[in-house]
Structures are given as C-alpha cells and as structure tokens.
PDB file of N, CA and C in Angstrom:
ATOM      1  N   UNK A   1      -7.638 -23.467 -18.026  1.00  0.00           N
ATOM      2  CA  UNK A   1      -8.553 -23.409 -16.904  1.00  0.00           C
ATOM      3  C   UNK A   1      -9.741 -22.524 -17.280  1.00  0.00           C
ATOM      4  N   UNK A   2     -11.196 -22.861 -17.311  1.00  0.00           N
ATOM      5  CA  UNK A   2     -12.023 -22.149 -17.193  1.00  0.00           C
ATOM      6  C   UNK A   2     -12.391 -20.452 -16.338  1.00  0.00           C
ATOM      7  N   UNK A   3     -12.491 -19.945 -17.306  1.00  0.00           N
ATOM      8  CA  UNK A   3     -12.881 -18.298 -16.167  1.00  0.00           C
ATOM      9  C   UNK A   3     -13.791 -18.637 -15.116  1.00  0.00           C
ATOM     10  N   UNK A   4     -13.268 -18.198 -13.958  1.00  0.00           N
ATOM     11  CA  UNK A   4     -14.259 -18.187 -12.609  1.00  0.00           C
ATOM     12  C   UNK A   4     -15.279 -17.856 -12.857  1.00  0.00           C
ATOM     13  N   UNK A   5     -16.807 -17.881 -12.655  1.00  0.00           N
ATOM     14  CA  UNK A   5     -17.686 -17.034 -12.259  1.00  0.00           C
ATOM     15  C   UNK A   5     -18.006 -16.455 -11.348  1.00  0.00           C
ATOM     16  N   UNK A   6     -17.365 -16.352 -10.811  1.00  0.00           N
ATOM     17  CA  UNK A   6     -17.450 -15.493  -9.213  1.00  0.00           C
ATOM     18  C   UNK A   6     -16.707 -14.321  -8.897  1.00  0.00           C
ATOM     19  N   UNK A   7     -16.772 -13.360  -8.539  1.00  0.00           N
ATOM     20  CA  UNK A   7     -15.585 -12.176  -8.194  1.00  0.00           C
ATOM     21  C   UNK A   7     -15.210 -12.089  -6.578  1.00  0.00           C
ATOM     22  N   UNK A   8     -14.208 -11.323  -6.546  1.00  0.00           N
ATOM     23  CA  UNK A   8     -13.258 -10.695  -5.142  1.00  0.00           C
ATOM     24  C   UNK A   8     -14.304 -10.630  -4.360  1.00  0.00           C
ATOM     25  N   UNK A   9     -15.567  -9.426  -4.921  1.00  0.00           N
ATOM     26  CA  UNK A   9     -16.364  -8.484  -4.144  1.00  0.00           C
ATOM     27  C   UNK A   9     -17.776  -9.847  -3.548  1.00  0.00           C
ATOM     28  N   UNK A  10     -17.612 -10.913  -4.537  1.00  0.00           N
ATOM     29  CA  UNK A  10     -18.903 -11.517  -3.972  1.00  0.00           C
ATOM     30  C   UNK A  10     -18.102 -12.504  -2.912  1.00  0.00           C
ATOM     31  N   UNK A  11     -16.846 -12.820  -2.666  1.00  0.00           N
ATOM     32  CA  UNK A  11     -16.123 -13.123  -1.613  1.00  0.00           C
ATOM     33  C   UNK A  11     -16.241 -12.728  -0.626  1.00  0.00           C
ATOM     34  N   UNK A  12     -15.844 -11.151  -0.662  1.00  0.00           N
ATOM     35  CA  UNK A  12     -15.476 -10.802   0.695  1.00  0.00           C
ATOM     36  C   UNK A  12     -17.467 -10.388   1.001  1.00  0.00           C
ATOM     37  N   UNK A  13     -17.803 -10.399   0.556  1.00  0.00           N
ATOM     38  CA  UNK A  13     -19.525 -10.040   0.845  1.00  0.00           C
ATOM     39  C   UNK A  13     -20.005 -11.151   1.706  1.00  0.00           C
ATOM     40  N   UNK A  14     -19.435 -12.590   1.404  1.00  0.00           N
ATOM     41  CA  UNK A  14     -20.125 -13.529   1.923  1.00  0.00           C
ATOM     42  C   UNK A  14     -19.268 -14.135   2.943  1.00  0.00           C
ATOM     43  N   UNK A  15     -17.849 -13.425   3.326  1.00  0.00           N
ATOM     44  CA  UNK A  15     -17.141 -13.236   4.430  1.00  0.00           C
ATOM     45  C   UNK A  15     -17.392 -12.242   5.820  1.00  0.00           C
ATOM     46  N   UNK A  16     -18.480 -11.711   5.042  1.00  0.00           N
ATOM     47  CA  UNK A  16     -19.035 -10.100   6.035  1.00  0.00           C
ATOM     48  C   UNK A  16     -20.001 -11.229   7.004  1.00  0.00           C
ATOM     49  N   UNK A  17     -20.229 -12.046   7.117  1.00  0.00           N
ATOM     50  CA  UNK A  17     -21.188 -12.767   7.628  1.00  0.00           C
ATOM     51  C   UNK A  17     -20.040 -13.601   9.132  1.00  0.00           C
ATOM     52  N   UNK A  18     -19.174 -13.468   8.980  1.00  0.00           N
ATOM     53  CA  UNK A  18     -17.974 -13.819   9.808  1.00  0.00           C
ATOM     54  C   UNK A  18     -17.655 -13.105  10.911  1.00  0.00           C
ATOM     55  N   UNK A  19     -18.090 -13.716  12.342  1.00  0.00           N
ATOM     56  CA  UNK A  19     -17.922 -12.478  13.016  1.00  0.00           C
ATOM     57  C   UNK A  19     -16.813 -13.089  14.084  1.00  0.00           C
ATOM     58  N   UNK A  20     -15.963 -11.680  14.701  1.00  0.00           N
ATOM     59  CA  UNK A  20     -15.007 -12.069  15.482  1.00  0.00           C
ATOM     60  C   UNK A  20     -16.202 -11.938  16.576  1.00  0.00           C
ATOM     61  N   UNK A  21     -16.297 -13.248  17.760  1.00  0.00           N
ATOM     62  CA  UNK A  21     -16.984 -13.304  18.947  1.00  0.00           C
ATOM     63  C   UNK A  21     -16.401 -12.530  19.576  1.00  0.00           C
ATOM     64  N   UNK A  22     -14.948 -12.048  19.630  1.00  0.00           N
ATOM     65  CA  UNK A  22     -14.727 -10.781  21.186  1.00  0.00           C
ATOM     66  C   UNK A  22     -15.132  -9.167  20.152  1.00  0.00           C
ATOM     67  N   UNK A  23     -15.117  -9.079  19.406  1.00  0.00           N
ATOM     68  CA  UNK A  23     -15.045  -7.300  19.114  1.00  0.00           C
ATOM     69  C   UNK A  23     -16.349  -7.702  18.142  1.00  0.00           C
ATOM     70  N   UNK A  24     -16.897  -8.668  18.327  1.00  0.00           N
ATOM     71  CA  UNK A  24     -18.525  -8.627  17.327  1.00  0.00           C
ATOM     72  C   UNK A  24     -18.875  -7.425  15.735  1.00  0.00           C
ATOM     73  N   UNK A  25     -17.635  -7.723  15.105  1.00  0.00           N
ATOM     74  CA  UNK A  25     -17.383  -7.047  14.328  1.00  0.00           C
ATOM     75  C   UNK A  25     -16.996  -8.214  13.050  1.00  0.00           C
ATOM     76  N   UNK A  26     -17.494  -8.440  11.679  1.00  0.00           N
ATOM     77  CA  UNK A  26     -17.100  -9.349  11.096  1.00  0.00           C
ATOM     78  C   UNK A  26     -15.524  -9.356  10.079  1.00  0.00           C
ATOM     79  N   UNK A  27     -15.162  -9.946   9.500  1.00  0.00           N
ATOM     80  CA  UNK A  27     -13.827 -10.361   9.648  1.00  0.00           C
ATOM     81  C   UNK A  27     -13.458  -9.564   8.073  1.00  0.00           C
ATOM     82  N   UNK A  28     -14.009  -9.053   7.226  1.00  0.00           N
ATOM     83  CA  UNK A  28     -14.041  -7.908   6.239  1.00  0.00           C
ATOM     84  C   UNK A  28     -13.878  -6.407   6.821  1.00  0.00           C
ATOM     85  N   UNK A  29     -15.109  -5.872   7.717  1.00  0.00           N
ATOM     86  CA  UNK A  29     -14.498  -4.816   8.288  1.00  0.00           C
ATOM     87  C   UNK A  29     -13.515  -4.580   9.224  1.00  0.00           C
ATOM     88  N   UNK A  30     -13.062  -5.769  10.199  1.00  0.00           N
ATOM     89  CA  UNK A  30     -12.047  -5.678  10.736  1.00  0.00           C
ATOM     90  C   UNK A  30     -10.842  -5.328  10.002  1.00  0.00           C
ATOM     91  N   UNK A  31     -10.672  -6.035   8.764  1.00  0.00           N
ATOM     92  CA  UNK A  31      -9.474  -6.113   8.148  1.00  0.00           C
ATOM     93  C   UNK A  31      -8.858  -7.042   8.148  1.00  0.00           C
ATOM     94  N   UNK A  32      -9.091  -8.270   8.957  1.00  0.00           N
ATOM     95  CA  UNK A  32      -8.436  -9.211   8.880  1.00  0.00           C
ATOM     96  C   UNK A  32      -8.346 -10.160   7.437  1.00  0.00           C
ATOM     97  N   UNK A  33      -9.015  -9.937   6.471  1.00  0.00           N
ATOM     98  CA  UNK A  33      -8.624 -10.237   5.214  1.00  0.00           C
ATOM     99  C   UNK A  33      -7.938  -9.744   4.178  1.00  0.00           C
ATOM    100  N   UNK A  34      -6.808 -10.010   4.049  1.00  0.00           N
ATOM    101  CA  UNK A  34      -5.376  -9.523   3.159  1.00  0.00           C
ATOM    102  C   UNK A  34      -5.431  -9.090   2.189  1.00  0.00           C
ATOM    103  N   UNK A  35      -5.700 -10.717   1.707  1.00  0.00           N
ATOM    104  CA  UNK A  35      -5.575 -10.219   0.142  1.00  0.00           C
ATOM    105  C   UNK A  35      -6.660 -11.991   0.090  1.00  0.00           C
ATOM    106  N   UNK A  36      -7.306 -11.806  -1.969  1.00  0.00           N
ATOM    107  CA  UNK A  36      -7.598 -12.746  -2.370  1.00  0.00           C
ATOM    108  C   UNK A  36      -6.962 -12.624  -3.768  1.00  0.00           C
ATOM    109  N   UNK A  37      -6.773 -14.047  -4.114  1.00  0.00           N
ATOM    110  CA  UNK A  37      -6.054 -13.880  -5.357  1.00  0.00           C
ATOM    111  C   UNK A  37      -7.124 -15.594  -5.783  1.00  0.00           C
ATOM    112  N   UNK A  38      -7.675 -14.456  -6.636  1.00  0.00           N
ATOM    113  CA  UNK A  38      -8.348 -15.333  -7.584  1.00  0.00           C
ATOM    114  C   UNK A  38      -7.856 -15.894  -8.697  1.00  0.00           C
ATOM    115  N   UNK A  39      -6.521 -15.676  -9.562  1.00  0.00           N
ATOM    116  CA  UNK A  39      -5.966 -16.468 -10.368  1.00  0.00           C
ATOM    117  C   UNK A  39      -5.162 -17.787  -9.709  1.00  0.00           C
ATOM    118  N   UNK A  40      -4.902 -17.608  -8.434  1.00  0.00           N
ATOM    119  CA  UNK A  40      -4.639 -19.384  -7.956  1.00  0.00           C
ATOM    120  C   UNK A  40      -5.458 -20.150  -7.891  1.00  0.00           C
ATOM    121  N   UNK A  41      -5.016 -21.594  -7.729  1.00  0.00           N
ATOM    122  CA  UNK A  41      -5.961 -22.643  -8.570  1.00  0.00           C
ATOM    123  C   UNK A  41      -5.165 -23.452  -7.341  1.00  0.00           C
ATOM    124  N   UNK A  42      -6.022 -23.348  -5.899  1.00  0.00           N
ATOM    125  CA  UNK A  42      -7.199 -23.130  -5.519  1.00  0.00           C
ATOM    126  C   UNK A  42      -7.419 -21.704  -5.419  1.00  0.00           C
ATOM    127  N   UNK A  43      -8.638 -20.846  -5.305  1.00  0.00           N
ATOM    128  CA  UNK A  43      -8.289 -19.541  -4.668  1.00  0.00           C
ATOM    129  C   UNK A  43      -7.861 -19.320  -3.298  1.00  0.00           C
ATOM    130  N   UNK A  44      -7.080 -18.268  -3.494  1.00  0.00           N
ATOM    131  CA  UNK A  44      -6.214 -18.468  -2.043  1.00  0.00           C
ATOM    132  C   UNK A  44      -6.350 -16.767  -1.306  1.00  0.00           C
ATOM    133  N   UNK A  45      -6.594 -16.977   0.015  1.00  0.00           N
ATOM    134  CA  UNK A  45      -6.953 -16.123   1.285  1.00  0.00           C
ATOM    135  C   UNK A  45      -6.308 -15.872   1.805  1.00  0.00           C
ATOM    136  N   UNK A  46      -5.838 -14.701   2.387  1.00  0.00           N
ATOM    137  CA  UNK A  46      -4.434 -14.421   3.312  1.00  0.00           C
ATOM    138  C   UNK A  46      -4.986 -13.404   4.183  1.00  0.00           C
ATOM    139  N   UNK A  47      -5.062 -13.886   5.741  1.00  0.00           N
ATOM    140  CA  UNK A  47      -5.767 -13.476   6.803  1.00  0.00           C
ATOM    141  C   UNK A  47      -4.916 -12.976   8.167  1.00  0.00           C
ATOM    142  N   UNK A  48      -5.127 -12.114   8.870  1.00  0.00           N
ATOM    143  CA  UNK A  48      -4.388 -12.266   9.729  1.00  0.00           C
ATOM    144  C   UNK A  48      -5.487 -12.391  11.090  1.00  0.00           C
ATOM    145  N   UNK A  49      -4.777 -12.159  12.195  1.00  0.00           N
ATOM    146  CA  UNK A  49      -6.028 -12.728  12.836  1.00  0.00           C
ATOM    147  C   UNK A  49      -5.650 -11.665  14.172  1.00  0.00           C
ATOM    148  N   UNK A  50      -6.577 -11.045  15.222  1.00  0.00           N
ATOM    149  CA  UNK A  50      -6.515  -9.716  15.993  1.00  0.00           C
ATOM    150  C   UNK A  50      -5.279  -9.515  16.971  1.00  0.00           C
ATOM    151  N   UNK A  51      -4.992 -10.832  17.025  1.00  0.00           N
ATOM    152  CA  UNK A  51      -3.659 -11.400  18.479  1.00  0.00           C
ATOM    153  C   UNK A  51      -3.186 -12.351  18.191  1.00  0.00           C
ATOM    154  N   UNK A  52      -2.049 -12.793  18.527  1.00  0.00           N
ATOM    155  CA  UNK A  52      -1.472 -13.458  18.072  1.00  0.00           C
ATOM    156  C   UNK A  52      -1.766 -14.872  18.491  1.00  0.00           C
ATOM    157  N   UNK A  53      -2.174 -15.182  19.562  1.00  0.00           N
ATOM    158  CA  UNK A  53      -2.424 -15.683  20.459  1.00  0.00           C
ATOM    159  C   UNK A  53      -4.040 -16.186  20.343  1.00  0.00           C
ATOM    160  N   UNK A  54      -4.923 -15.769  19.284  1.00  0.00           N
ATOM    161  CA  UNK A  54      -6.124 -15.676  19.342  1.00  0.00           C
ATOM    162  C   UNK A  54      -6.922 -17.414  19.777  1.00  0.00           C
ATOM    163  N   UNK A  55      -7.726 -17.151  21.064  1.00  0.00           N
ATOM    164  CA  UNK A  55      -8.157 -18.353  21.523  1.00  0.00           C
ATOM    165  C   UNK A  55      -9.537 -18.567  20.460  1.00  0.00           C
ATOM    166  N   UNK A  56      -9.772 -17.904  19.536  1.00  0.00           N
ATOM    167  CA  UNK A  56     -11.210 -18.748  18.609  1.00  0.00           C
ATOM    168  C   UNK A  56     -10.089 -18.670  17.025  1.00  0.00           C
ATOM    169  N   UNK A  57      -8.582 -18.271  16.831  1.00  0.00           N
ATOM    170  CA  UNK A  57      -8.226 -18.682  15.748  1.00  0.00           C
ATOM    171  C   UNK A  57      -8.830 -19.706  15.220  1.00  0.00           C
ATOM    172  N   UNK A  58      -8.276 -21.245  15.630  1.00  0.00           N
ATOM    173  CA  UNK A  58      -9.322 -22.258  14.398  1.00  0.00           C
ATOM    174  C   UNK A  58     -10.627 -22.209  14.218  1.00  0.00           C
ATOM    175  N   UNK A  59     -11.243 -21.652  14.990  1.00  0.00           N
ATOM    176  CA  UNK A  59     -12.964 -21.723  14.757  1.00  0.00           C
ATOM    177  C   UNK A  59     -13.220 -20.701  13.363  1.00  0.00           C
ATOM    178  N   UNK A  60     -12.042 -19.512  13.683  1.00  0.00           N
ATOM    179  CA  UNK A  60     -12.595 -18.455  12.833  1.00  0.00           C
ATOM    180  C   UNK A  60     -12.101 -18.983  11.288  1.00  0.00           C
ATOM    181  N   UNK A  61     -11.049 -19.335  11.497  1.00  0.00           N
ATOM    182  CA  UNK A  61     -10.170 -19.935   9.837  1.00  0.00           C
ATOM    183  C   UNK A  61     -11.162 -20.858   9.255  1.00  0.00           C
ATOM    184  N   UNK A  62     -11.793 -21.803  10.335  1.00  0.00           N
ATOM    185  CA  UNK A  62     -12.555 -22.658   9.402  1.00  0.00           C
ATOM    186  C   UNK A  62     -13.935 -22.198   8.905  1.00  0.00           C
ATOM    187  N   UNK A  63     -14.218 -20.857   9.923  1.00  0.00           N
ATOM    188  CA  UNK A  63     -15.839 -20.173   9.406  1.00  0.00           C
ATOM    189  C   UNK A  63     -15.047 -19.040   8.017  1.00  0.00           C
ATOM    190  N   UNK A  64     -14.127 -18.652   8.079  1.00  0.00           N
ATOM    191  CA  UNK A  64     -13.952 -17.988   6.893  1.00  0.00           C
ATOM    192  C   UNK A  64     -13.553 -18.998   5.887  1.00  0.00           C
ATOM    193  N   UNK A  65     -12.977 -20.827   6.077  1.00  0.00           N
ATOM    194  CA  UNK A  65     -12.810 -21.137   5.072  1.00  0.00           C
ATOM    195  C   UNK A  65     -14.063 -21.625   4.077  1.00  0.00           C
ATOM    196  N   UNK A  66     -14.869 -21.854   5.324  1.00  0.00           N
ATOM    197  CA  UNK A  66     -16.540 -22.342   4.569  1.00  0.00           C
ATOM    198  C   UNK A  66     -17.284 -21.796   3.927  1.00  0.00           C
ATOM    199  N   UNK A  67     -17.108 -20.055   4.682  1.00  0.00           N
ATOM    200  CA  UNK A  67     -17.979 -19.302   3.770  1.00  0.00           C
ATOM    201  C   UNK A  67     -17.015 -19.094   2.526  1.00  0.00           C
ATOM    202  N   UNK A  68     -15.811 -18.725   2.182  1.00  0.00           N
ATOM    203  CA  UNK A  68     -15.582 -18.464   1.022  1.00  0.00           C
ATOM    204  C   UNK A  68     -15.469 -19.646   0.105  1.00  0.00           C
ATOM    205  N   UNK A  69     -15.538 -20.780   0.760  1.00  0.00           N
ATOM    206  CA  UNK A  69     -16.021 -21.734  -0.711  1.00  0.00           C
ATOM    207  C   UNK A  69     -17.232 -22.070  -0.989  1.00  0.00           C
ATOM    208  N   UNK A  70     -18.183 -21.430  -0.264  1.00  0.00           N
ATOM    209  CA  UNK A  70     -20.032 -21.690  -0.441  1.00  0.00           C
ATOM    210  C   UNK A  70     -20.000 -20.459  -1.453  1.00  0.00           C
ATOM    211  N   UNK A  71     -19.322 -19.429  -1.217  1.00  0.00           N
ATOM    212  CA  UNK A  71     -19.440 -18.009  -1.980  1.00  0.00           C
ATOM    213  C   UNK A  71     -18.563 -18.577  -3.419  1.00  0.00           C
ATOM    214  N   UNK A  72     -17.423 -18.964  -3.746  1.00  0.00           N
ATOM    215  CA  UNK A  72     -16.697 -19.632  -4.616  1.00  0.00           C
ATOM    216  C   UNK A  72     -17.715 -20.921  -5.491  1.00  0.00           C
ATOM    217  N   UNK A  73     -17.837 -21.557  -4.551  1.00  0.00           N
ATOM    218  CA  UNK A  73     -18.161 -22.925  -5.579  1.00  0.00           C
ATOM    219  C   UNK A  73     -17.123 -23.879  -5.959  1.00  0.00           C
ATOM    220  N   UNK A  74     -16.242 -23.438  -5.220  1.00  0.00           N
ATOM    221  CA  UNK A  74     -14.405 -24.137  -5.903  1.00  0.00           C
ATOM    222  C   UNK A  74     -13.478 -24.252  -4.601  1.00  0.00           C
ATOM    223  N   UNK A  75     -12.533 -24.811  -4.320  1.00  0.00           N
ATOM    224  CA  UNK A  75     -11.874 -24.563  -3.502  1.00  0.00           C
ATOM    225  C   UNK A  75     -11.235 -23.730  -2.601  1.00  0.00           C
ATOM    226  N   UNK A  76     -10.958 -23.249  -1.787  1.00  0.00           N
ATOM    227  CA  UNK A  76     -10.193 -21.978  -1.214  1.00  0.00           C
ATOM    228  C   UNK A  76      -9.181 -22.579   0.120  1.00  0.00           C
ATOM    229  N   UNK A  77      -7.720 -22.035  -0.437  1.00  0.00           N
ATOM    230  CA  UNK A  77      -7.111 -22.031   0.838  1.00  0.00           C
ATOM    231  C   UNK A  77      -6.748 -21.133   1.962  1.00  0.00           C
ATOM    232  N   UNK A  78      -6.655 -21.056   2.725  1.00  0.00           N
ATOM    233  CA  UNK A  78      -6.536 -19.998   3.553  1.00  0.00           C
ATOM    234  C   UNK A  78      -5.564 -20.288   4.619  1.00  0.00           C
ATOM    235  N   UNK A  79      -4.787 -19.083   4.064  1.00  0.00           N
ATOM    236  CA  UNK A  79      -3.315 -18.833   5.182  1.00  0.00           C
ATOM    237  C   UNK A  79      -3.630 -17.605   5.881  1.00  0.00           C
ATOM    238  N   UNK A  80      -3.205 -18.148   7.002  1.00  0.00           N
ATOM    239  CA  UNK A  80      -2.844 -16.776   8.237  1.00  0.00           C
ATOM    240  C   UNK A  80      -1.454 -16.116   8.283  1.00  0.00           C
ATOM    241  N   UNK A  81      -1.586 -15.049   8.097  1.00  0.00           N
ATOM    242  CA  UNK A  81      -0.011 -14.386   8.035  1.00  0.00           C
ATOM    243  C   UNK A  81       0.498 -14.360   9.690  1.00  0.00           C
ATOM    244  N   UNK A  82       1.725 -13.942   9.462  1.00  0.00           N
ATOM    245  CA  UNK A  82       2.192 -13.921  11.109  1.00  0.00           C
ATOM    246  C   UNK A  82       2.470 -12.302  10.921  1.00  0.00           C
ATOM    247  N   UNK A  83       1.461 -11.625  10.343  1.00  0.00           N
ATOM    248  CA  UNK A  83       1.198 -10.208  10.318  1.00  0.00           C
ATOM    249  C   UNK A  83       0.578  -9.286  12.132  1.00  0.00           C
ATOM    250  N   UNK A  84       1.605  -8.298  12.442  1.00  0.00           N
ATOM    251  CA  UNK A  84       0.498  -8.057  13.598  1.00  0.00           C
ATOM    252  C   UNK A  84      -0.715  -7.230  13.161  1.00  0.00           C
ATOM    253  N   UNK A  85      -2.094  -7.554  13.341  1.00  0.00           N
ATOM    254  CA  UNK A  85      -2.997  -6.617  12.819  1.00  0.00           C
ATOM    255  C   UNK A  85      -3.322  -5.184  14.320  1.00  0.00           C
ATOM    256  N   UNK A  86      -3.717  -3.849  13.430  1.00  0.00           N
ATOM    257  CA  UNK A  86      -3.871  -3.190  13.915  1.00  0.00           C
ATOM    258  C   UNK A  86      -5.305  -2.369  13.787  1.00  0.00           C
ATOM    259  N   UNK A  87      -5.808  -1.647  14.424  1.00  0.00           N
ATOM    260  CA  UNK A  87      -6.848  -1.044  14.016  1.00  0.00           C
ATOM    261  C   UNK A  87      -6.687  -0.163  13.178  1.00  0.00           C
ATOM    262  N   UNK A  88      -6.111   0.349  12.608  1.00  0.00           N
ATOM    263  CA  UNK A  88      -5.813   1.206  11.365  1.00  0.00           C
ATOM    264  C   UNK A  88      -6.172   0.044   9.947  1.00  0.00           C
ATOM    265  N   UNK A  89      -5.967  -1.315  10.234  1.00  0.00           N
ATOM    266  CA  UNK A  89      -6.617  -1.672   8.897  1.00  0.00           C
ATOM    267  C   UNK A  89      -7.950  -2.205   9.140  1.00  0.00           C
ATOM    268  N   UNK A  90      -8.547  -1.774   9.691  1.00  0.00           N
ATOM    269  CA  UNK A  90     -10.240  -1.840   9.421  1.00  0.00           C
ATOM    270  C   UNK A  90     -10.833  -0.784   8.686  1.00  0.00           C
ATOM    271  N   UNK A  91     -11.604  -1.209   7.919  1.00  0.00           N
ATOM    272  CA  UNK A  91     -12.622  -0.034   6.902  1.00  0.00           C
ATOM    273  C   UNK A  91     -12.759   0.689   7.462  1.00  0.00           C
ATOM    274  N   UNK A  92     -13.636   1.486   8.904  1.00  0.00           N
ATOM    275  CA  UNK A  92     -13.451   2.270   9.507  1.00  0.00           C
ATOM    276  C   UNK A  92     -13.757   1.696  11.292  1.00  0.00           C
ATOM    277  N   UNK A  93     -11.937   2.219  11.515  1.00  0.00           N
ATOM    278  CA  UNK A  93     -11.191   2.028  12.912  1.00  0.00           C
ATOM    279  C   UNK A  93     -12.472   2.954  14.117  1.00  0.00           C
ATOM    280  N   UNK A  94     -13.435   3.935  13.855  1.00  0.00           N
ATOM    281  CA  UNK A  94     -14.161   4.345  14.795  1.00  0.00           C
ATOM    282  C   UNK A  94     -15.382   3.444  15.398  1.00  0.00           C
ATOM    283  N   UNK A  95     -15.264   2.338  14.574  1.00  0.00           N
ATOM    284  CA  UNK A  95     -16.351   1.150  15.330  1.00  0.00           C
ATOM    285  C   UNK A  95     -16.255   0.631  16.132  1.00  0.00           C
ATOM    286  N   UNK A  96     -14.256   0.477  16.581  1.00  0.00           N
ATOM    287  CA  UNK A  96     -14.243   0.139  17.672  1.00  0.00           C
ATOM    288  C   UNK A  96     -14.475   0.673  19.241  1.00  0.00           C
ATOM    289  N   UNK A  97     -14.486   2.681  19.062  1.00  0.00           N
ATOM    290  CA  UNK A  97     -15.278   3.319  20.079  1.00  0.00           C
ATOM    291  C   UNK A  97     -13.973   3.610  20.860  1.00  0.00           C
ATOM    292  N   UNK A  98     -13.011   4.022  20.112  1.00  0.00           N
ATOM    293  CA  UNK A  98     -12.132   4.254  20.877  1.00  0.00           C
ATOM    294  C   UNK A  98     -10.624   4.690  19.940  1.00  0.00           C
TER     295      UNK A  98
END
C-alpha cells in the first residue's frame, strides 16, 4: 500500500470545522473524536457523540464523515462508540461556562 500523504493533525484540523448545533462548539474540541487510525485501509474514526440519544447524530456522522475524506482524499469510516462522553474529554471543559 502506498504511504498516505496526509496526517492525524490535518484530519482533525479539517474536523474543527464540525459543529455540534446545541453546544456550538466543534466536534475536535468537544472531544467527541476518539481515536484515528491511519494505518487502516479505509482510515477509520471512532466518535462518540454528547447523548446518547442525540437528535442531530446522523447529520453530525455524515458532516464528520465528509469532512474527513475531503481532508483524506481516500476513504474514511466512521464508528460511533456506545462510549458515554463527558466534559472532562474536551480540550478545555471551561468553554462550556460551567
């Protein structure tokens, strides 16, 4: 398989553009992005999402799946964990003001 030209960091950069519509915060500093693992073939995304329950889940899976294959150039899959997310994994939890 050919070396990627693309890295982690120009991923999640062009994932920062992803915003959750209720906490208007995009989906990198929230934390809702896991992990990327760029040696799978497709690259693969592991997301969790704010509630479990989340009423814009598919809107958001398919805006994070678009941007990370416009940022890629290659495929990307993207799984949602059945992780509960918390504010402790956002870059920094004081954005939410509380």
């Amino acid at each position: 398989m050919a070396e990627r030209q693309v890295s982690e960091d120009t991923i999640r950069e062009a994932l920062r553009s992803v915003m959750d519509p209720e906490l208007h915060l995009d989906v990198v500093t929230l934390g809702l992005i896991r992990e990327i693992d760029m040696e799978a073939s497709p690259i693969a995304l592991k997301m969790v999402l704010t509630t479990p329950f989340c009423p814009f889940a598919p809107w958001m899976v398919k805006q994070v799946h678009e941007a990370a294959e416009k940022a890629a150039g290659s495929p990307v899959k993207v799984e949602v964990l059945h992780q509960q997310w918390h504010p402790e994994m956002m870059e920094d939890p004081s954005l939410l003001g509380f």
